[in-house]
N, C-alpha and C. Protein backbone atom coordinates (compact mmCIF):
# COMPACT_ATOMS: atom_id res chain seq x y z
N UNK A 1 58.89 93.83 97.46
CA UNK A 1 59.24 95.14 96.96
C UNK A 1 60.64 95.51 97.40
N UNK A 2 61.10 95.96 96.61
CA UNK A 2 62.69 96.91 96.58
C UNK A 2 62.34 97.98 97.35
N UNK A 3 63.52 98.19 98.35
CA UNK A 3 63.61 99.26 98.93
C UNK A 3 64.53 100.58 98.18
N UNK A 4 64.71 100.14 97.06
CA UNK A 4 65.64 101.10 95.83
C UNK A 4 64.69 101.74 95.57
N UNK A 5 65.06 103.48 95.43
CA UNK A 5 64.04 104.06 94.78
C UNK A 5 64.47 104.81 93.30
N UNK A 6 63.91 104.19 92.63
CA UNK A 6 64.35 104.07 90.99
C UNK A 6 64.14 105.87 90.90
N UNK A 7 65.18 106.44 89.57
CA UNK A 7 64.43 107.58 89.55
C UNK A 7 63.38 107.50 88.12
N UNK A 8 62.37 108.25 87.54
CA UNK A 8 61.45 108.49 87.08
C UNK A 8 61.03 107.29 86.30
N UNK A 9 60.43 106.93 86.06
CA UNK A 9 60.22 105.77 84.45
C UNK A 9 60.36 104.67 84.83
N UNK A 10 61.43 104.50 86.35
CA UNK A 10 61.58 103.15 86.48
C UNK A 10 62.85 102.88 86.16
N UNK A 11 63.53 103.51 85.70
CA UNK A 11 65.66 103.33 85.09
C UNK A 11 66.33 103.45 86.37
N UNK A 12 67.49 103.65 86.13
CA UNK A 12 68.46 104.46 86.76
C UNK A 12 68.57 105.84 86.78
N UNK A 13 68.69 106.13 88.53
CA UNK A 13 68.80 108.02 88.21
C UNK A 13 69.86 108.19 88.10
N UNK A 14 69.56 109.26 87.48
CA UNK A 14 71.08 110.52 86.68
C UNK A 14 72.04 110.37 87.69
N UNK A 15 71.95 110.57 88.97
CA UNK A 15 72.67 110.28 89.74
C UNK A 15 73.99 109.10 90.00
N UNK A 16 73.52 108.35 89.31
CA UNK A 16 73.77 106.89 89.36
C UNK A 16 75.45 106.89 88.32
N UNK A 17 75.02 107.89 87.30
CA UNK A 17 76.07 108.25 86.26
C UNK A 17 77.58 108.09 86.71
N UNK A 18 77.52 108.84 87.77
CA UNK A 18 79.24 108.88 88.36
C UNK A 18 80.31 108.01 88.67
N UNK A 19 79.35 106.44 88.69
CA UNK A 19 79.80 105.43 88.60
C UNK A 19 80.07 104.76 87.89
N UNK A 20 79.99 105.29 86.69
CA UNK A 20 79.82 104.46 85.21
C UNK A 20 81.38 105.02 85.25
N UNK A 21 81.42 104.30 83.89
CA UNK A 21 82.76 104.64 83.59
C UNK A 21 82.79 105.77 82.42
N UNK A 22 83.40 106.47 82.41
CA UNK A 22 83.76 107.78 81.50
C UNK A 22 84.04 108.95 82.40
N UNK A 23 83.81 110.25 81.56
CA UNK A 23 84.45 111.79 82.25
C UNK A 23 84.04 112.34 83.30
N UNK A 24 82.32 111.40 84.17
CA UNK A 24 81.79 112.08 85.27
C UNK A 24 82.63 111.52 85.85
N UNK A 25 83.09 110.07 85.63
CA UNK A 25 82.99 109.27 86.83
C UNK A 25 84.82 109.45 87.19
N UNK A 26 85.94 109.99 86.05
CA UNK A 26 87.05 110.24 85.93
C UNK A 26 87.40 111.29 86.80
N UNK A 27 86.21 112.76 86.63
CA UNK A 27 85.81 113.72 87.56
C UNK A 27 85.86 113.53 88.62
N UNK A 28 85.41 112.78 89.36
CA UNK A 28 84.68 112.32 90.54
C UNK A 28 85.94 112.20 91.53
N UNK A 29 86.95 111.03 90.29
CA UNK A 29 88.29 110.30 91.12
C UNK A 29 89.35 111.78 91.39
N UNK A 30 88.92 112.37 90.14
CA UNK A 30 90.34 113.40 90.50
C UNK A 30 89.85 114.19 91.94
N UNK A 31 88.52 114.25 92.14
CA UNK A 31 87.85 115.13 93.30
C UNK A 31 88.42 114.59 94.86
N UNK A 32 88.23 113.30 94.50
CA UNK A 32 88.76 112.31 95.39
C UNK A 32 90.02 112.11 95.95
N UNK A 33 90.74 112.54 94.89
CA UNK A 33 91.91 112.30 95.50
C UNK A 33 92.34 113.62 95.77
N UNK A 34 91.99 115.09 95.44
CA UNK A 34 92.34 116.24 96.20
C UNK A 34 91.73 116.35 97.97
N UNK A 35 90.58 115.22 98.18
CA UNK A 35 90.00 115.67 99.06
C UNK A 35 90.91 114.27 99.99
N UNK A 36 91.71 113.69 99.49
CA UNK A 36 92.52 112.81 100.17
C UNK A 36 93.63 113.22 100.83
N UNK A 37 93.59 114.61 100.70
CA UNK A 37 95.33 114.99 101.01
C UNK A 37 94.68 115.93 102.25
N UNK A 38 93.45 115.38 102.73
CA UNK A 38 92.86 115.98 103.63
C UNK A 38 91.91 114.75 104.56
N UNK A 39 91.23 113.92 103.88
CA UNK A 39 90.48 112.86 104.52
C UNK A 39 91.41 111.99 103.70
N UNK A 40 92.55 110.95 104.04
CA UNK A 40 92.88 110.45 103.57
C UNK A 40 92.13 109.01 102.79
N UNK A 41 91.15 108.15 103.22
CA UNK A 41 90.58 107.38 102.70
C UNK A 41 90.31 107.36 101.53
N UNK A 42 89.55 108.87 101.23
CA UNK A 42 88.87 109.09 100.02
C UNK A 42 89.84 108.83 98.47
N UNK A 43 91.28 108.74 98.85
CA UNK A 43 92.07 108.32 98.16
C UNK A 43 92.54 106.74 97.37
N UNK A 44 91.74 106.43 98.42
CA UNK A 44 91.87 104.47 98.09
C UNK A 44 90.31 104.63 97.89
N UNK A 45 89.73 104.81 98.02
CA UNK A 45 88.52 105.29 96.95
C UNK A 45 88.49 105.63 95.52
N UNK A 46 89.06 106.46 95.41
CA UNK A 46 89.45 107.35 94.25
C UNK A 46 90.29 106.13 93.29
N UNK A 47 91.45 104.94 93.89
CA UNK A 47 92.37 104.34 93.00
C UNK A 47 91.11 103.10 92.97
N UNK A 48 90.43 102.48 93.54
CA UNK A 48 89.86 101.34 93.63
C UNK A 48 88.48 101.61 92.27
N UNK A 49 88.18 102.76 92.30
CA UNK A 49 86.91 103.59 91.48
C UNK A 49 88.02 102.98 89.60
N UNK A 50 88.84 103.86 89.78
CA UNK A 50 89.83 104.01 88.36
C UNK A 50 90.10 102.33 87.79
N UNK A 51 90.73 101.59 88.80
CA UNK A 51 90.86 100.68 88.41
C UNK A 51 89.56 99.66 88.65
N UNK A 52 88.53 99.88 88.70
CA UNK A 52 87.14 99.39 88.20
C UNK A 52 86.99 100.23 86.62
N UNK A 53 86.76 101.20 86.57
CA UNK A 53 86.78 101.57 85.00
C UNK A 53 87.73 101.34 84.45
N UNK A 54 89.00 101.17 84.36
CA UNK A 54 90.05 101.47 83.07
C UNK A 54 89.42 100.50 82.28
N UNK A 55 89.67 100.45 81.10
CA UNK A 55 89.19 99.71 79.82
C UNK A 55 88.02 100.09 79.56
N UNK A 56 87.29 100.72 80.00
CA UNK A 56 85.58 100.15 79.97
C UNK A 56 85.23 101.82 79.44
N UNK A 57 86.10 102.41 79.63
CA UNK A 57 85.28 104.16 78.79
C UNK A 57 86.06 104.43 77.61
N UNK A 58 86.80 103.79 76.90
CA UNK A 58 87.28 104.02 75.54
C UNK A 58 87.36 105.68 75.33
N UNK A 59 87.62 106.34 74.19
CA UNK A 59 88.40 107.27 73.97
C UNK A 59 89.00 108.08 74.61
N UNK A 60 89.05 109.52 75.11
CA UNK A 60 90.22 110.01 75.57
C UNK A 60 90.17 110.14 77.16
N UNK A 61 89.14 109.19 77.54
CA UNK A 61 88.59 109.39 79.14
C UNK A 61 89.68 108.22 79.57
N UNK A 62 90.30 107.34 78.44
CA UNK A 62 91.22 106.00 78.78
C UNK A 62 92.14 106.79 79.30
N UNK A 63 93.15 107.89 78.78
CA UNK A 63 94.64 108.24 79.26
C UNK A 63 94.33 109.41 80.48
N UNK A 64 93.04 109.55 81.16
CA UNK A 64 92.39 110.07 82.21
C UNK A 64 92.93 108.86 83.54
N UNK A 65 92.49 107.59 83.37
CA UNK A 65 92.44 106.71 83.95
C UNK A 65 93.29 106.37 83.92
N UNK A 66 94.57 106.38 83.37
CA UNK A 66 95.65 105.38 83.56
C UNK A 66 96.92 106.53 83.88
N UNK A 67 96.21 107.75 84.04
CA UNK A 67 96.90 109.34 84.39
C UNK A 67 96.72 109.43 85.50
N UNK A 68 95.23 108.63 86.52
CA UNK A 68 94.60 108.78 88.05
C UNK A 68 95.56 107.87 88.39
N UNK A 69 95.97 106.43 87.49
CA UNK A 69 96.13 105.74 88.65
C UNK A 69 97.81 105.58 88.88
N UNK A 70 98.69 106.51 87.56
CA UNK A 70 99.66 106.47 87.91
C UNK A 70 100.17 107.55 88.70
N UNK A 71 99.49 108.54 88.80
CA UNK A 71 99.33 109.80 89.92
C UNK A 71 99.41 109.24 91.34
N UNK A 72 97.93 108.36 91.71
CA UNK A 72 97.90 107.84 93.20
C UNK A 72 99.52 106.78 92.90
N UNK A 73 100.02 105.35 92.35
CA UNK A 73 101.15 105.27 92.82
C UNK A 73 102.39 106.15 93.17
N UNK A 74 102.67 106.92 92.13
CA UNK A 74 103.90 107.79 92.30
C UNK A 74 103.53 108.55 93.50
N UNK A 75 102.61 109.13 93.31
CA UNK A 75 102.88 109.76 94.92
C UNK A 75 102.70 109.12 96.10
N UNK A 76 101.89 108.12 96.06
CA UNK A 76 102.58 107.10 97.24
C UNK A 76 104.04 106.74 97.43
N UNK A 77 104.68 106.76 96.36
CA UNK A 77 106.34 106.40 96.07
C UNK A 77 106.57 107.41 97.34
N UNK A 78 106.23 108.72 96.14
CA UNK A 78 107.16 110.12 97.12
C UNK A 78 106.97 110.27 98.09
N UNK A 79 105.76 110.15 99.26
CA UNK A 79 105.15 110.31 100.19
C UNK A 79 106.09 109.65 100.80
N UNK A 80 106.54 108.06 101.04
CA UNK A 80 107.20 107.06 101.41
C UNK A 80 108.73 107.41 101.45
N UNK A 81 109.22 108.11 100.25
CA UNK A 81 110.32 108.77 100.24
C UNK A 81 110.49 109.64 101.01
N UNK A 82 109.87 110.38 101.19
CA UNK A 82 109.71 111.65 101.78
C UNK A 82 109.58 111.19 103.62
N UNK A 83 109.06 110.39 103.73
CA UNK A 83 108.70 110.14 105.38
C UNK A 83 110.17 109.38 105.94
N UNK A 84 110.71 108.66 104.67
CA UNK A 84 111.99 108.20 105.78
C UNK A 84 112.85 109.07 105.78
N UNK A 85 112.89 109.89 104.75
CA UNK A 85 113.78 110.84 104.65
C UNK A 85 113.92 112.15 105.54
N UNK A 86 112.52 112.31 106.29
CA UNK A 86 112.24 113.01 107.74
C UNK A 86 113.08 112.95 108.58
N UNK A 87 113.79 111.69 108.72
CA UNK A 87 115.59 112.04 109.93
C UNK A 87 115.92 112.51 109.60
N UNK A 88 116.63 112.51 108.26
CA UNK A 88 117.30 113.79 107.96
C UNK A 88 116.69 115.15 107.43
N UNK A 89 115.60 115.77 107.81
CA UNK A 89 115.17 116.88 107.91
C UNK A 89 114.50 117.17 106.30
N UNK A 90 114.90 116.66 105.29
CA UNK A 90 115.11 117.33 104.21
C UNK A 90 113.93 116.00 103.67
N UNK A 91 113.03 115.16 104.16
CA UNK A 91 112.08 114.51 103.94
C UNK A 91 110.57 116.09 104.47
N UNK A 92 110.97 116.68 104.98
CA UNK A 92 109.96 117.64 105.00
C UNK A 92 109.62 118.25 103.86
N UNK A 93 110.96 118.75 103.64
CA UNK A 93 110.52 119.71 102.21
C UNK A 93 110.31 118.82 101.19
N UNK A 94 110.49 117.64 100.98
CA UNK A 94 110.22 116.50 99.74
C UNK A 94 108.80 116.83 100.09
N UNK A 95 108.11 116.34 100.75
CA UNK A 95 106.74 115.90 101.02
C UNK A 95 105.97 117.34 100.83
N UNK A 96 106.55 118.34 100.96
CA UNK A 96 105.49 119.17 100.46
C UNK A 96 105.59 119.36 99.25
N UNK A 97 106.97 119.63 98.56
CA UNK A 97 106.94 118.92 97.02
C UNK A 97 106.60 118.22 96.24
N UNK A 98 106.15 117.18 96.80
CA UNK A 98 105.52 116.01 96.38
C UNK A 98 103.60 116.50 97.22
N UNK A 99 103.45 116.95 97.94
CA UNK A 99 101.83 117.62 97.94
C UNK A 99 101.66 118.21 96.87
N UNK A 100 102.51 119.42 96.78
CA UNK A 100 102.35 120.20 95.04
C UNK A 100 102.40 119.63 93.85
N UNK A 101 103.02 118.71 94.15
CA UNK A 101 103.37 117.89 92.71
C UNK A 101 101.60 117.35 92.67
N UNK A 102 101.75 116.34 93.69
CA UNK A 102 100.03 116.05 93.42
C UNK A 102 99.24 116.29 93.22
N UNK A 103 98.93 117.84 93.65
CA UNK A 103 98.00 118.81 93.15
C UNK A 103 97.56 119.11 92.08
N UNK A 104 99.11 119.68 92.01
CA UNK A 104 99.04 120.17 90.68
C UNK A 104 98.82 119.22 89.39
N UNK A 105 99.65 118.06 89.25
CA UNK A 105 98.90 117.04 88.50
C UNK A 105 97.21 116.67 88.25
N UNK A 106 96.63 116.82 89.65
CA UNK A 106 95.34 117.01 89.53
C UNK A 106 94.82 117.62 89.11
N UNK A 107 94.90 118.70 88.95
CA UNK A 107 94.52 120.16 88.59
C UNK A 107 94.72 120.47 87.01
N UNK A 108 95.71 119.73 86.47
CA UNK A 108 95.99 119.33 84.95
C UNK A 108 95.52 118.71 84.07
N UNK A 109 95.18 117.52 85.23
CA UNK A 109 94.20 116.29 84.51
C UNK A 109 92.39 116.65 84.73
N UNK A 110 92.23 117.85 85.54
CA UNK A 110 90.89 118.44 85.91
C UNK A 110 90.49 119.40 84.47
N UNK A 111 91.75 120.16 84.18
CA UNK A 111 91.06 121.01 82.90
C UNK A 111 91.31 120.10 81.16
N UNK A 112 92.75 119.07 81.56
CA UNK A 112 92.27 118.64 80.59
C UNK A 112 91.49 117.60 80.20
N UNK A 113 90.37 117.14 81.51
CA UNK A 113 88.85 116.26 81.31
C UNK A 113 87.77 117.91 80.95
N UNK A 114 87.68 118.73 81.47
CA UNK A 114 86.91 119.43 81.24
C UNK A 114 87.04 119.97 79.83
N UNK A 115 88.23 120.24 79.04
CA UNK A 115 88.31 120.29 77.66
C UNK A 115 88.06 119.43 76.84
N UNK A 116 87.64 118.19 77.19
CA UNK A 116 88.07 117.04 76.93
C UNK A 116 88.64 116.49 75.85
N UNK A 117 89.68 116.59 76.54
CA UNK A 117 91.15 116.55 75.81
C UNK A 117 91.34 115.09 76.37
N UNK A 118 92.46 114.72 76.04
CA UNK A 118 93.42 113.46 76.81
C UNK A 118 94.23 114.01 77.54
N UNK A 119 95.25 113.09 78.29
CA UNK A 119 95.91 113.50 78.74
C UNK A 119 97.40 113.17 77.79
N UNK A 120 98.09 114.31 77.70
CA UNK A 120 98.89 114.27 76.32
C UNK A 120 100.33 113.08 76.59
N UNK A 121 100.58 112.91 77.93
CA UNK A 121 101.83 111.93 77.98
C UNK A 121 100.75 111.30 79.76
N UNK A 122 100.11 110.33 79.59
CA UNK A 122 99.89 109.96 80.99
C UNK A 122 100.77 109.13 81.64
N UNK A 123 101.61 108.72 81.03
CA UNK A 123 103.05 107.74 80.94
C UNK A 123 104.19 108.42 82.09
N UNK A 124 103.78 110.24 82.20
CA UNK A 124 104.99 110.33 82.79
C UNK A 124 104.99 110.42 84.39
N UNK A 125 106.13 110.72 84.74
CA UNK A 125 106.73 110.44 85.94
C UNK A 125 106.20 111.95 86.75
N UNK A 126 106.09 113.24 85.63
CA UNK A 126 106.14 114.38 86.29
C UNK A 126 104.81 114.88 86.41
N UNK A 127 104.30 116.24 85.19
CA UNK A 127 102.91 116.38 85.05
C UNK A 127 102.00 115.99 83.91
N UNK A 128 102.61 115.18 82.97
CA UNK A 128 101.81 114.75 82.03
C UNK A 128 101.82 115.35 80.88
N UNK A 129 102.48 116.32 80.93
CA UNK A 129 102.20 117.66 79.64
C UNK A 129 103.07 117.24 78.85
């Protein structure tokens, strides 16, 4: 006997959903990576999750995913920018610029999965819009 406990019927529980690939599981990453700028791990969570789905949820949940995962590089860029740039003082204010920037990107790509919309330029460098 399995120590898995199936939910009802014997399937997979509902629960299980967030891992699939599409808008829960797109949800999930953007959650992830706001809660990274606080538990940092949950962030290489969040990119390792995305790049297990990309390809695999087809329509507009695709420019979701390729919006998460160019979000987590670039702001790794800036972050990196921002920390050597700390000798000279003016890596402080980058890095909180680059916190907002992240955010707020998140927060963009949060209402436009909840509309479910696409994301209209996931290509760019800034917020996507």
């Amino acid at each position: 006997m399995s120590n898995i406990n199936p939910g009802p019927g014997g399937g997979p529980r509902q629960t299980d959903r967030w891992l699939e690939a599409g808008s829960t599981n797109a949800l999930v990453i953007y959650i992830l990576y706001l809660a990274g700028l606080v538990i940092g791990v949950t962030g290489i969570v969040g990119i390792v999750l995305a790049y297990i789905n990309r390809g695999k949820a087809g329509g507009f949940v695709e420019s979701h995913y390729t919006f998460l995962i160019r979000t987590f590089w670039i702001g790794l860029l800036y972050a990196l920018i921002s920390v050597v740039l700390m000798m000279l003082v003016i890596g402080f204010l980058l890095m909180f610029a680059a916190a907002v920037w992240f955010i707020a990107r998140c927060i963009l790509g949060l209402q436009a999965l909840q509309r479910g919309e696409p994301v209209k330029n996931p290509q760019s460098w800034l917020l996507g819009q």
